[in-house]
Protein backbone atom coordinates (compact mmCIF):
# COMPACT_ATOMS: atom_id res chain seq x y z
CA UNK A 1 66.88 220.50 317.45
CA UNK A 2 69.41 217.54 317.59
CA UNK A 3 67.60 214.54 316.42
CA UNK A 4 70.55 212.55 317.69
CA UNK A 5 73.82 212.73 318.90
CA UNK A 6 75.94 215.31 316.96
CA UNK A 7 79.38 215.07 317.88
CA UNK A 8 82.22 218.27 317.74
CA UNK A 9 83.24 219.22 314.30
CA UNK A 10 80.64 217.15 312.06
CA UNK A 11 78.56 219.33 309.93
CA UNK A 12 74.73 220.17 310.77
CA UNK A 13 73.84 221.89 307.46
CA UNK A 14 75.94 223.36 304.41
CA UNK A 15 74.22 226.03 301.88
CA UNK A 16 74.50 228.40 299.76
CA UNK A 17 72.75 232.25 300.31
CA UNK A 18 69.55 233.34 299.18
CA UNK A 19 70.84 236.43 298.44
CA UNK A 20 74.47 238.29 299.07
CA UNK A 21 76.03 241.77 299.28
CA UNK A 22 77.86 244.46 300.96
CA UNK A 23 77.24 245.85 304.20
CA UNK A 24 74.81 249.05 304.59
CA UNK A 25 77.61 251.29 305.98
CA UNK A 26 81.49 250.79 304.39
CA UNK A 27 83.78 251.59 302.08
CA UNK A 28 82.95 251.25 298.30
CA UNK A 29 82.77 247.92 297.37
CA UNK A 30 82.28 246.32 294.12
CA UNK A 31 78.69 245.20 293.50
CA UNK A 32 79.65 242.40 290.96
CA UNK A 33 82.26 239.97 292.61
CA UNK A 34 82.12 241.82 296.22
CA UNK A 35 85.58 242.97 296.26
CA UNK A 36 86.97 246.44 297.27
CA UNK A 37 87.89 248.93 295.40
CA UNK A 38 89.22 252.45 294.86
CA UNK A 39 86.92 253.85 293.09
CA UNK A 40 88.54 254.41 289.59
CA UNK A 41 85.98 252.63 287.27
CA UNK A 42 82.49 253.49 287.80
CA UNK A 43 79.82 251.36 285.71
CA UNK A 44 78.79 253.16 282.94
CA UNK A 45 75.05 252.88 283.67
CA UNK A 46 74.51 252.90 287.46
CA UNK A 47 78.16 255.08 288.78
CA UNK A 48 78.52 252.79 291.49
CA UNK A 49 82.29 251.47 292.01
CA UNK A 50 82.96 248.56 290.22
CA UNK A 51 86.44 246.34 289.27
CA UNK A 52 86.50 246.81 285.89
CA UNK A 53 84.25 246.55 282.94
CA UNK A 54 83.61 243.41 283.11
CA UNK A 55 82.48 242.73 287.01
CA UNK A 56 80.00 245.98 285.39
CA UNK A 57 78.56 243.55 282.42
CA UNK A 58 78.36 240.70 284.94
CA UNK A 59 74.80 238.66 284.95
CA UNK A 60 74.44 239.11 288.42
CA UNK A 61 74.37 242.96 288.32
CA UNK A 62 72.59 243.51 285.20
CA UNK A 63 68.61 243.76 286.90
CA UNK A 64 69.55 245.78 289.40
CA UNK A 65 71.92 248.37 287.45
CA UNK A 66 69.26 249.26 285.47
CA UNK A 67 67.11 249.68 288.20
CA UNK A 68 70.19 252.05 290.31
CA UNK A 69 70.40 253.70 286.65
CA UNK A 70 67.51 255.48 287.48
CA UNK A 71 68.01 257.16 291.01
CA UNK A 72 70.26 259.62 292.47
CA UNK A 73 73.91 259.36 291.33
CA UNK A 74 76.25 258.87 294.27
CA UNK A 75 79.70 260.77 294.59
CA UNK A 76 82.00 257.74 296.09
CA UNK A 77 85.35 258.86 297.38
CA UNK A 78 88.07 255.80 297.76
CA UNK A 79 89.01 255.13 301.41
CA UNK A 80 85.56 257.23 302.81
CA UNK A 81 82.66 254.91 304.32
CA UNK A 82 79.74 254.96 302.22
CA UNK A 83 76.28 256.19 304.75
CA UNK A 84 73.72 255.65 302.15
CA UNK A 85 74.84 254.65 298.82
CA UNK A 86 74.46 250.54 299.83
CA UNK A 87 71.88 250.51 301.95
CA UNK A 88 69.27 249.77 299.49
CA UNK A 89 71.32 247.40 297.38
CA UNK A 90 70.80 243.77 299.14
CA UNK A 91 66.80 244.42 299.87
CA UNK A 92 66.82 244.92 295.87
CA UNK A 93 68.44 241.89 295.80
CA UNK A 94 65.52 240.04 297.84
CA UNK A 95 63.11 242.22 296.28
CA UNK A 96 64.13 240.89 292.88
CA UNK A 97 64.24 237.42 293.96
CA UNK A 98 60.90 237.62 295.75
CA UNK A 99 59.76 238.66 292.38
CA UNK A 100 60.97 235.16 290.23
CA UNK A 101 58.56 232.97 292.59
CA UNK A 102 59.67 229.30 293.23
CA UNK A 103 61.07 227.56 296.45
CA UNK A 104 63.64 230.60 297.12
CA UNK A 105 61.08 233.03 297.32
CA UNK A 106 58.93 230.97 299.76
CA UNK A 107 62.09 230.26 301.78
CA UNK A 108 62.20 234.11 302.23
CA UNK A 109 58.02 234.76 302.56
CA UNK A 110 58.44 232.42 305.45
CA UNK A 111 61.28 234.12 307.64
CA UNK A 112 59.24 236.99 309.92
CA UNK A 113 60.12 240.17 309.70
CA UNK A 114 58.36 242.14 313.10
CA UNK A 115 56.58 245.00 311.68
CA UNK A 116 55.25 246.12 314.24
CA UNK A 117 58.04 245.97 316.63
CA UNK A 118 60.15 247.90 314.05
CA UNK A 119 57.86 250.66 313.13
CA UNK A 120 59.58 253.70 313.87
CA UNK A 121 62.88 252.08 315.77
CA UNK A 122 65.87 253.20 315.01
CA UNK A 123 66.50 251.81 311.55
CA UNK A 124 62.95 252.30 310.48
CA UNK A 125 63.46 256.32 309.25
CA UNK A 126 66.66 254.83 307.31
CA UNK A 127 65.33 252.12 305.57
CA UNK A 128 62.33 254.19 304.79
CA UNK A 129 64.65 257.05 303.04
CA UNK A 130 67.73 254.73 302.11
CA UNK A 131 65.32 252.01 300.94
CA UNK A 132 61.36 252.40 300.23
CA UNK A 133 61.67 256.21 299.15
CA UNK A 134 64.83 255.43 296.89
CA UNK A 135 62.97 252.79 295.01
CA UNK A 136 59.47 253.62 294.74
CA UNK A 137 60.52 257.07 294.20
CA UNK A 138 63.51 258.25 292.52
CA UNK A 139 64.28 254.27 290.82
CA UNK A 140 60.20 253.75 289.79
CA UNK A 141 59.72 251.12 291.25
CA UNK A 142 56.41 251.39 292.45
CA UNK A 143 55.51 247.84 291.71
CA UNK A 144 56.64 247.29 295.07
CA UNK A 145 54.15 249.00 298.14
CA UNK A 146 56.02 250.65 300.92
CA UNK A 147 55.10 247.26 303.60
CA UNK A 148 56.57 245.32 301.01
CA UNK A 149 59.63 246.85 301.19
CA UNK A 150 60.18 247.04 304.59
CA UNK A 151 59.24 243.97 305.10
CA UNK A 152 62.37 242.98 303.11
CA UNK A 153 64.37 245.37 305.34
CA UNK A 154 62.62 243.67 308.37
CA UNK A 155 64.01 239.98 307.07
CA UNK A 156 67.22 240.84 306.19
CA UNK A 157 67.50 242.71 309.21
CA UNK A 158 67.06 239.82 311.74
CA UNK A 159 68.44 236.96 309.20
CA UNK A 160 71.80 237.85 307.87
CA UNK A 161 74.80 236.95 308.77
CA UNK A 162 78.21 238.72 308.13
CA UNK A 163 79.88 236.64 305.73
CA UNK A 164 83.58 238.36 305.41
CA UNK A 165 85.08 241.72 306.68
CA UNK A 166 87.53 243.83 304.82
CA UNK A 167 87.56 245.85 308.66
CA UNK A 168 86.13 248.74 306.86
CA UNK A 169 83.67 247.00 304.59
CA UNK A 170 82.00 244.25 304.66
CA UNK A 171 79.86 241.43 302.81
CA UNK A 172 76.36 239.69 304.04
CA UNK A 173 74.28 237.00 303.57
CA UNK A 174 70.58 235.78 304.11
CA UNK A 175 70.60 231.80 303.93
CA UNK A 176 67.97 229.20 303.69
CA UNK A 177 68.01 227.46 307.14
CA UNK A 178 70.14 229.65 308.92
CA UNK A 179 67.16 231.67 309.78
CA UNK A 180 65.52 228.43 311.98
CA UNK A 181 68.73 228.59 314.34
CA UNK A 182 67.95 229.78 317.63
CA UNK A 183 70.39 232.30 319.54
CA UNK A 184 72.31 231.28 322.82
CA UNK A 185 74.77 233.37 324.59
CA UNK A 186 77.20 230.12 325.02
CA UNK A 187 76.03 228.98 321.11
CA UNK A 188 76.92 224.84 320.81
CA UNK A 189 77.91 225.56 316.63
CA UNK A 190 79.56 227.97 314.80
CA UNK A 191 79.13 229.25 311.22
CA UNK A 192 81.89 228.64 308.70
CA UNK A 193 81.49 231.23 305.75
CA UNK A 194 83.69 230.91 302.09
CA UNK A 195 85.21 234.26 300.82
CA UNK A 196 84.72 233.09 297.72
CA UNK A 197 81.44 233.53 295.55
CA UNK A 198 78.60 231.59 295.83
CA UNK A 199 80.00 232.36 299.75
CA UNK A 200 78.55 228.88 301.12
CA UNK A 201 77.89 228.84 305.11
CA UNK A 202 78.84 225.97 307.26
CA UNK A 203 76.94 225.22 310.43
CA UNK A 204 79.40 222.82 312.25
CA UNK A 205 78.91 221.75 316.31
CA UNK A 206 81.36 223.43 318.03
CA UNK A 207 81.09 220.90 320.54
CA UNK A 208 79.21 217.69 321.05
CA UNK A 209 75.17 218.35 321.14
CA UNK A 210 73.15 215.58 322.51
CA UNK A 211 69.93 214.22 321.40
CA UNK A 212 67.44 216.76 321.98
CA UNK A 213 69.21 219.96 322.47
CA UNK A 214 68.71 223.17 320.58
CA UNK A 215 71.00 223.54 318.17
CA UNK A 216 72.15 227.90 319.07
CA UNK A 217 74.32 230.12 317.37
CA UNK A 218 75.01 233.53 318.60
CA UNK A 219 73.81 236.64 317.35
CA UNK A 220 76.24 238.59 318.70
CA UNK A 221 79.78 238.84 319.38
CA UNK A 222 80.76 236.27 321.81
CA UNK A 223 82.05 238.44 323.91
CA UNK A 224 79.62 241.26 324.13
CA UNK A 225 78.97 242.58 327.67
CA UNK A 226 75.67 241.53 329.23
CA UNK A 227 74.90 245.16 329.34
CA UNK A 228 74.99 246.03 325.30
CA UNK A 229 73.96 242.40 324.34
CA UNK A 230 70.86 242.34 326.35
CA UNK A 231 69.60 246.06 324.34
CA UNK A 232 71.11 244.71 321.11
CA UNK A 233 69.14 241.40 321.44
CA UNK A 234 65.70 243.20 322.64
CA UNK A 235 66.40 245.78 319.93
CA UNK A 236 67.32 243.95 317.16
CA UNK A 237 65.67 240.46 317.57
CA UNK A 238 63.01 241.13 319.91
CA UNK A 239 63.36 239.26 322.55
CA UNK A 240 65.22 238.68 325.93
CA UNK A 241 67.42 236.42 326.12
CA UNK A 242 67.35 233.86 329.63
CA UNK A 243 70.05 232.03 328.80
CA UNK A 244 72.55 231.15 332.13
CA UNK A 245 75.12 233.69 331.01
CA UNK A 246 72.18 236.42 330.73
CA UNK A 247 71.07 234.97 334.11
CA UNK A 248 74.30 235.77 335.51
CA UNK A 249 75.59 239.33 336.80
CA UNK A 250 78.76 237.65 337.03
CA UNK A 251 78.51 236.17 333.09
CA UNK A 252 79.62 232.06 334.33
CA UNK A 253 82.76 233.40 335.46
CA UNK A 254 83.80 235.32 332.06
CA UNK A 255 83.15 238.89 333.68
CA UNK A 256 82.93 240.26 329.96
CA UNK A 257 80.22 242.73 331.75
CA UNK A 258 82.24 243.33 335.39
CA UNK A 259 83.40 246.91 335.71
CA UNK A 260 86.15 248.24 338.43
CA UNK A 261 84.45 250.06 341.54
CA UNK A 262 84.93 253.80 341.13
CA UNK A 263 84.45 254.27 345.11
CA UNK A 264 86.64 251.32 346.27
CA UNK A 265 88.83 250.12 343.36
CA UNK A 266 87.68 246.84 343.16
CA UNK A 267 86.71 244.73 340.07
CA UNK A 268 83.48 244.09 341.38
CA UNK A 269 80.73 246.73 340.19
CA UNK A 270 78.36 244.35 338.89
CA UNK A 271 74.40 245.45 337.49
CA UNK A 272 71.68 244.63 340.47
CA UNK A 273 69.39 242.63 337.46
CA UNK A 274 71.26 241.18 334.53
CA UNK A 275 68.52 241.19 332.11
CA UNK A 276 67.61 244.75 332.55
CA UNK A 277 70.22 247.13 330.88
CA UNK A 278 68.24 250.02 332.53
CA UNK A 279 68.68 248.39 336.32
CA UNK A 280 71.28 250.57 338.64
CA UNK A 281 74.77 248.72 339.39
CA UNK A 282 76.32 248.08 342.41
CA UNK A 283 79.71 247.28 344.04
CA UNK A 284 80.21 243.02 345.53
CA UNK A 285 82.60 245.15 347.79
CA UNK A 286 81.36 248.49 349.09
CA UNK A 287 78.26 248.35 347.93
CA UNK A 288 78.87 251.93 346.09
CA UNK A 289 76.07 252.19 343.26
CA UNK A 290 76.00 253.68 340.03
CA UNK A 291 73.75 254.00 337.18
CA UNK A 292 73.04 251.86 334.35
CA UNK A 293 73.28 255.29 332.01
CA UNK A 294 76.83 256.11 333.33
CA UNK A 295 78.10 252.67 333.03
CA UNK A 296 76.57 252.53 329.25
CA UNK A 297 78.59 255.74 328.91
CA UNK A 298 81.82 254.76 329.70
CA UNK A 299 81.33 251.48 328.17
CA UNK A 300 80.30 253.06 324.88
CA UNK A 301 83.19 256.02 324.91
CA UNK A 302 86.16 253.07 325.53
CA UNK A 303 84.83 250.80 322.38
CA UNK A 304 84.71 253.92 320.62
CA UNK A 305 88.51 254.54 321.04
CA UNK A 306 88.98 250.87 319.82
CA UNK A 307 86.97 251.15 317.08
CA UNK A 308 88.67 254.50 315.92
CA UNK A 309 92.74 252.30 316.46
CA UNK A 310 91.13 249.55 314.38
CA UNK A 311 90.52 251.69 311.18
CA UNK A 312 92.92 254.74 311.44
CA UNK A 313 95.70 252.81 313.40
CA UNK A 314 95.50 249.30 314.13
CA UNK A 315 99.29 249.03 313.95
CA UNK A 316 100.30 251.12 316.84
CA UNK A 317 101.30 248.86 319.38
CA UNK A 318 102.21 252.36 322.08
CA UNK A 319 98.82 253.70 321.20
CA UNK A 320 96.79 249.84 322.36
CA UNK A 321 98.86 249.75 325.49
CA UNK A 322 98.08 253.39 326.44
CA UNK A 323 94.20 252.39 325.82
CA UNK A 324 94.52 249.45 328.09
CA UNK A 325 95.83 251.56 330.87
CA UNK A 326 92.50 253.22 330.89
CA UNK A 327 90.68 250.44 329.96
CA UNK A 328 92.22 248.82 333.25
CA UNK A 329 90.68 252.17 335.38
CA UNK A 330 87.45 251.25 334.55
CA UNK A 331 87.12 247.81 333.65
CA UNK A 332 87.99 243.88 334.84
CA UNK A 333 90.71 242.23 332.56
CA UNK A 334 88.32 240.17 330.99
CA UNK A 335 85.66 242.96 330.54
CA UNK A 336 84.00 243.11 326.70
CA UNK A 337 86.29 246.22 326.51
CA UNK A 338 89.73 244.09 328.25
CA UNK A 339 88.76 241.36 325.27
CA UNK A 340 88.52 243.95 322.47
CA UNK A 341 91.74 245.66 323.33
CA UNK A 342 93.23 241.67 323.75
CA UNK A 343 92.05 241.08 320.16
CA UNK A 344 94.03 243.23 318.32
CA UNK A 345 97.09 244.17 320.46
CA UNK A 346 98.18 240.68 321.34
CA UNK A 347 98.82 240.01 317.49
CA UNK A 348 101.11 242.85 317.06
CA UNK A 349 102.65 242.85 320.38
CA UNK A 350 105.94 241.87 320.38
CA UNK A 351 106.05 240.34 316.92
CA UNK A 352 108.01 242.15 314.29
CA UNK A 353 109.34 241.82 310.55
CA UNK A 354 112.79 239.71 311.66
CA UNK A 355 112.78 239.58 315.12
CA UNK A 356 112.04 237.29 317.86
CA UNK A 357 110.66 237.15 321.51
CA UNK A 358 114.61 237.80 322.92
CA UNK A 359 114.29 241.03 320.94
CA UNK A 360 111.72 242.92 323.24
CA UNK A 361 111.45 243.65 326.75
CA UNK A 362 110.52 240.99 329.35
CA UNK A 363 108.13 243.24 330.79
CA UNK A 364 106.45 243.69 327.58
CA UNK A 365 106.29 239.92 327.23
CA UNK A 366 104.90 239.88 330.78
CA UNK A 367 102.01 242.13 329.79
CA UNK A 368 101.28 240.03 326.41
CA UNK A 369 100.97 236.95 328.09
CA UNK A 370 98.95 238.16 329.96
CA UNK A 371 96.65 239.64 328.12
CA UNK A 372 96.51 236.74 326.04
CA UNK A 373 95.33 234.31 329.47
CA UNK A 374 92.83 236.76 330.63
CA UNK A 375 91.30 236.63 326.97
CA UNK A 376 91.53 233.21 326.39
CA UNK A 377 89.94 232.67 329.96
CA UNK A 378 86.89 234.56 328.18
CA UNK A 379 86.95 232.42 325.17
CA UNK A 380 87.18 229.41 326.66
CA UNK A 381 83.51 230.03 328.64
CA UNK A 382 81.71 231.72 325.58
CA UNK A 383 83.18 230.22 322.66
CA UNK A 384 84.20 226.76 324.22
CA UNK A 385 84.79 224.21 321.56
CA UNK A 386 85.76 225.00 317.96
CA UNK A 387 86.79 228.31 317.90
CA UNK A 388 89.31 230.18 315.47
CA UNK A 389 89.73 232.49 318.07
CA UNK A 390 90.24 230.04 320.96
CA UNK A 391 93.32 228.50 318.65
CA UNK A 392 94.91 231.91 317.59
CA UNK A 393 94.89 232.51 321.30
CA UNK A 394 96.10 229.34 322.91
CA UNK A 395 98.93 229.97 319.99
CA UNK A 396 99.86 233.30 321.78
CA UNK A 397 99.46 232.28 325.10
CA UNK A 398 101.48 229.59 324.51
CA UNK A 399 104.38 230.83 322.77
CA UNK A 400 105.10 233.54 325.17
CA UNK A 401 104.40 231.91 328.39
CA UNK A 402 106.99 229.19 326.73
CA UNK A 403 109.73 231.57 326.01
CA UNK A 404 109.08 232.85 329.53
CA UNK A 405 109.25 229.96 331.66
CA UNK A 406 112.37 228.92 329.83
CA UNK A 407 113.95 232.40 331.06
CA UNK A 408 112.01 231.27 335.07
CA UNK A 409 114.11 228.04 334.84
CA UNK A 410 117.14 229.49 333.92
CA UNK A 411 116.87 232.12 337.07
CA UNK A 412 115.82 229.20 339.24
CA UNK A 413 112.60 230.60 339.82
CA UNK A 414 110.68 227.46 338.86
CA UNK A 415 111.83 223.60 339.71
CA UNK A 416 112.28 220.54 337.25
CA UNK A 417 109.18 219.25 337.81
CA UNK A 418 106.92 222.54 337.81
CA UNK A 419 109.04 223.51 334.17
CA UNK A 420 107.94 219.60 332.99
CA UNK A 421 104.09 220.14 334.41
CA UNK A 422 103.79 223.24 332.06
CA UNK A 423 105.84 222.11 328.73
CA UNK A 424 103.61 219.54 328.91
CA UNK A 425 100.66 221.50 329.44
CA UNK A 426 101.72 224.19 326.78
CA UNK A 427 102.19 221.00 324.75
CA UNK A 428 98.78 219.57 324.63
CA UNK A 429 97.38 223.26 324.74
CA UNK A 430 99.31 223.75 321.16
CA UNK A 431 97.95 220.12 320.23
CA UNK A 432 94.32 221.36 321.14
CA UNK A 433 94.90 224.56 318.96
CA UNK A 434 96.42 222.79 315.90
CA UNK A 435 93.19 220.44 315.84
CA UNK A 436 90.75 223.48 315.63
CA UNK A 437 92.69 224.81 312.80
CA UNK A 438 92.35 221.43 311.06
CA UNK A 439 88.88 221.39 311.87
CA UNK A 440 88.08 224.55 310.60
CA UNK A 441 90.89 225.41 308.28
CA UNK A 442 93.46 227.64 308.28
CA UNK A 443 92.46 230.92 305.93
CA UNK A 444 94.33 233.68 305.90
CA UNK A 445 98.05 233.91 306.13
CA UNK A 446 98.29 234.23 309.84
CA UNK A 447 96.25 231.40 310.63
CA UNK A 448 98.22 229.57 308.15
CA UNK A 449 101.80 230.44 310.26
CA UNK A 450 99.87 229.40 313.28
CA UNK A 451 99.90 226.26 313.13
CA UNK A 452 102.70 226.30 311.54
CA UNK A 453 104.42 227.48 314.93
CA UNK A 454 102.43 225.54 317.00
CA UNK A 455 104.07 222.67 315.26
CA UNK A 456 107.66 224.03 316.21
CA UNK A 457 105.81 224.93 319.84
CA UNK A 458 104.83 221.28 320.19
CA UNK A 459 108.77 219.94 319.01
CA UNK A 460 110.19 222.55 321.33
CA UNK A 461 107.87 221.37 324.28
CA UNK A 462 109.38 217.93 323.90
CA UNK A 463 113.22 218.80 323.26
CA UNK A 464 113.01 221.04 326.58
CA UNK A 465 111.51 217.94 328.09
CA UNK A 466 114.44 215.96 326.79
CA UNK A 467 116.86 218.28 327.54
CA UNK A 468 115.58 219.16 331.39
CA UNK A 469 115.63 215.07 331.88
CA UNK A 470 119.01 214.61 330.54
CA UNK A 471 120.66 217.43 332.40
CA UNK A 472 119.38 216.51 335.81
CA UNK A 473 120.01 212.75 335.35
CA UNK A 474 123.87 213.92 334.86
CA UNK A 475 124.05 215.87 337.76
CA UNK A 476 122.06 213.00 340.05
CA UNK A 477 125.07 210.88 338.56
């Protein structure tokens, strides 16, 4: 809970994790310093990938190899994901902490771990091969009982956090204090995480939190559809969530969960009880009903398509717009589905080694812009405040619907004063982005020429301005 006024950007808590390592399903990784790699050097001891031979003599892989030494070599093959060779690795990790004692391990005895609700769910059989049978079997390490272990699993499983994503790997963290932050659909912070070892987490307010309110993160992506977040929650946490979005059918006006009417057409097929991912669905319009199973269905096959683009062809800007066009038969604009497809095609879309916007189509602009006001729409409810994504979309928005408008004015299709309202709106829109970056720091390349364009975005929004003024106080001459 806020204690007192926390106001947007200051930091709530900064730590490092109790323990850190790769994802359960991904491709090989190295178990030293985290990184990826292609499977040429194997340790000598454990054949797991690693850099070199050094990452395989580092301190912080020393217990454990010896430990992997003894179980089941794994064949890795560069590029393939990995289904059960690093599954076991980061509950070793907390296993062997656990065993030293002192304040970390009673950080960890302290987080729960339902038992009982996990006991035979869908990750229990896993963990109980991957994990308990792995080490108390072929590694010897009976020292630890088979509760013990998956109470471990059970921890890990409802405390970690993904720290950074290679898109087909990935690294995760448990951390002290992170584990005491409730979950809210529309969280008021948001976790910063270093890519760089000891991979320190950040818990800044994403917008101002007033004495006395929960301070909420959010479990799941922000833009998960009512429909998968409610199961995931139930599933993986436990509990229901009753927050307003959840409350909602409509989701606050996001629609991240509104599918199109297959009777009438209209975006309007909404579920009968929010909460309840089992409850039938039925049209706003028509009143045409359908079931929660054939929603799920559809839902599930269309992020399955996206999922498949994002690791064999992320690139393929013909291929994204095709999948919108059938995203768009079966779901609102701003549907979880609508958002993914927004994610990664606006990006790519009409940006190219050399060229600039005057290089493509208008109608290809068009659909961009688009794309990139329907998502942002979404952000803007369930990610309001300090948001990475928020800026890299108010950047795209933004720059095309700039370049666009300056092609309305020219055809006469807007006035003076509507072309001044929106450079100046586009203006403090790229102002708003640039001070999120700031805030939370630009990281990767991309983010990095950002704001670099939104600087140019914000000089070009006041030379139009200038311009626009100049011209029409000649011809009132």
């Amino acid at each position: 809970m806020a204690a007192r006024d926390v106001a947007a950007g200051e930091v709530v808590f900064r730590v490092d994790p109790l323990v850190v390592g790769p994802n359960q399903d991904g491709t090989p990784i190295c178990l030293a310093c985290l990184c990826p790699v292609d499977c040429t050097y194997l340790c000598p001891r454990c054949r797991y990938p690693m850099c070199d031979q050094e990452c395989a003599e580092a301190p912080n892989h020393r217990e454990e190899c010896s430990i992997l030494a003894k179980g089941t070599i794994h064949n890795f093959f560069e590029g393939d994901v990995q289904e059960d060779a690093y599954h076991v690795i980061l509950p070793l990790r907390m296993l062997l902490l656990l065993s030293k004692g002192g304040p970390e391990a009673k950080l960890v005895e302290g987080m729960v771990d339902h038992m009982e609700q996990r006991r035979g769910g869908e990750y229990w059989k896993v963990a109980e091969e991957q994990v308990v049978d792995r080490l108390r079997g072929e590694c010897g390490q009976e020292r630890w009982g088979r509760e013990e272990v998956q109470g471990v699993v059970g921890r890990l499983e409802l405390n970690c956090y993904e720290v950074h994503s290679y898109v087909t790997a990935g690294i995760r963290g448990c951390f002290p204090l992170s584990f005491l932050v409730n979950h809210s659909c529309v969280a008021n912070s948001t976790y910063l995480y270093s890519k760089a070892a000891p991979y320190m987490t950040t818990l800044l307010a994403a917008r101002a939190i007033p004495a006395g309110e929960a301070i909420t993160a959010n479990y799941q992506p922000t833009v998960t559809c009512g429909l998968l977040r409610q199961r995931k929650l139930t599933e993986g946490w436990f509990f229901q969530c009753q927050c307003r979005r959840c409350r909602d059918p409509k989701e606050l006006g996001a629609h991240t969960n509104t599918l199109r009417c297959p009777a009438c057409r209209a975006e309007s097929l909404l579920p009968t009880r929010p909460q309840d991912w089992e409850a039938p669905w039925k049209c706003a319009g028509c009143g045409a009903e359908q079931s929660a199973k054939v929603v799920e269905a559809t839902v599930e096959d269309l992020l399955a398509e996206v999922n498949q683009l994002v690791e064999t062809d992320r690139y393929n800007t013909e291929a994204w717009l095709e999948l919108r066009e059938r995203t768009m038969e079966h779901c609102h604009p701003r549907h979880h589905v609508s958002c993914e497809v927004a994610k990664w095609l606006v990006p790519i879309l009409c940006r190219g080694r050399g060229k600039s916007l005057a290089d493509f189509p208008q109608t290809l602009l068009e659909i961009k812009a688009t794309l990139a006001r329907d998502y942002l729409a979404v952000l803007n409810i369930v990610e309001p405040g300090l948001s990475r994504n928020r800026a890299k979309t108010i950047f795209e928005k933004v720059d095309t619907s700039l370049y666009l408008s300056s092609i309305d004015y020219r055809e006469g299709i807007v006035s003076k004063k509507e072309l001044e309202d929106r450079l100046r709106n586009y203006d403090a829109q790229a102002q708003e982005a640039e001070q999120v970056l700031e805030r939370l720091g630009a990281n990767s390349a991309f983010e990095q020429m950002v704001v670099f364009c939104l600087g140019n975005i914000r000089k070009q929004c006041q030379q139009f301005l200038h311009i626009v003024s100049k011209y029409h106080s000649k011809l009132s001459q």
